[in-house]
C-alpha atoms as a PDB file:
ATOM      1  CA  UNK A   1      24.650   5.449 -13.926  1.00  0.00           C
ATOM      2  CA  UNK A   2      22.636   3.014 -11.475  1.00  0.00           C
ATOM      3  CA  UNK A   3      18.940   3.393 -11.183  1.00  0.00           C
ATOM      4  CA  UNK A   4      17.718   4.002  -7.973  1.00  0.00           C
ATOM      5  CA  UNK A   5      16.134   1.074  -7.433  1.00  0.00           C
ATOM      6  CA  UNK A   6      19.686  -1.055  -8.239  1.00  0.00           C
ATOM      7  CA  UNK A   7      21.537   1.349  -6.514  1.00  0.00           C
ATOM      8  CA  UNK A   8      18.964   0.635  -3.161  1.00  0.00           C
ATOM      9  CA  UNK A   9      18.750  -3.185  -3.965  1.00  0.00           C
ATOM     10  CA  UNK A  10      22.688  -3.716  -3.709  1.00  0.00           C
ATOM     11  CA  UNK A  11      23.473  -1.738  -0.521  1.00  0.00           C
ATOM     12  CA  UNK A  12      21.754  -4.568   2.281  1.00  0.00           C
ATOM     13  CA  UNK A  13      24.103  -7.016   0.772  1.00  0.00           C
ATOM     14  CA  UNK A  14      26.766  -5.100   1.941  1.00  0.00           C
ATOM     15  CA  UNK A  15      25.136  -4.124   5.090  1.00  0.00           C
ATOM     16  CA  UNK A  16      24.499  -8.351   5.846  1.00  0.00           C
ATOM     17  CA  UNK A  17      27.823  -8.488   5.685  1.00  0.00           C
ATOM     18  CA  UNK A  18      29.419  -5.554   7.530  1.00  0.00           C
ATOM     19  CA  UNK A  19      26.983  -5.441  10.583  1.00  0.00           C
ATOM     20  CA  UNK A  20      26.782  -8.907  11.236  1.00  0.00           C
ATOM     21  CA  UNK A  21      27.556  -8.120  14.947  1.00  0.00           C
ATOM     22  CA  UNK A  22      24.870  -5.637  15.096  1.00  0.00           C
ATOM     23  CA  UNK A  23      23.356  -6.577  18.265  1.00  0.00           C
ATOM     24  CA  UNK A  24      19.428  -7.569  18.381  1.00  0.00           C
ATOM     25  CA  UNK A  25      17.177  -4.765  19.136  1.00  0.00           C
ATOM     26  CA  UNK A  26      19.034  -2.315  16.794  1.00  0.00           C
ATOM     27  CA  UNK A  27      17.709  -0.130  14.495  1.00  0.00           C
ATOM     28  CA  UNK A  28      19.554   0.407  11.056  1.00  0.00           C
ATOM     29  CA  UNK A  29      18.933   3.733   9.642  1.00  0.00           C
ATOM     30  CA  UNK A  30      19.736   4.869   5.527  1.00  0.00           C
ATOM     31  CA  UNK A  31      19.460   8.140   4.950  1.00  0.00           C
ATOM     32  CA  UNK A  32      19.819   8.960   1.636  1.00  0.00           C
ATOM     33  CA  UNK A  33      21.710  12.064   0.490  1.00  0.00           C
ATOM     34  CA  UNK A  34      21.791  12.609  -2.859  1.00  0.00           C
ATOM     35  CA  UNK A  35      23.133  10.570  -6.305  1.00  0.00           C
ATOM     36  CA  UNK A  36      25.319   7.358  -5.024  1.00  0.00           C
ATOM     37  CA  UNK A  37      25.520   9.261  -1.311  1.00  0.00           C
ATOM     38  CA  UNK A  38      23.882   7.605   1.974  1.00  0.00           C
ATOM     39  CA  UNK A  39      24.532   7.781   5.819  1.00  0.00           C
ATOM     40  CA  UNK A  40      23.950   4.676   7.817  1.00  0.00           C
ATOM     41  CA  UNK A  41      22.526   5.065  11.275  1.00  0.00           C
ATOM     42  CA  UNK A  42      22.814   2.236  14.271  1.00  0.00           C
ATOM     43  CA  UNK A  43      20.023   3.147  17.198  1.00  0.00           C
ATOM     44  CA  UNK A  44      19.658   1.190  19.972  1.00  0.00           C
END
């Protein structure tokens, strides 16, 4: 089981990659939910 501090240091990687279209002037929310569970939030 992943620590949380791995568990937090991995997920922007994937973020980088996945929202690279993201526009400027957004927000990027993680809301953690529990062991290995997060929601990601995109405000404008």
């Amino acid at each position: 089981m992943k620590s949380g501090n791995v568990f937090w240091m991995e997920i922007p990687k994937a973020i980088i990659a996945s929202a690279a279209n993201i526009e400027e002037g957004s927000t990027l929310q993680i809301k953690p939910e529990g062991l290995g569970k997060f929601t990601i939030k995109l405000a404008k």
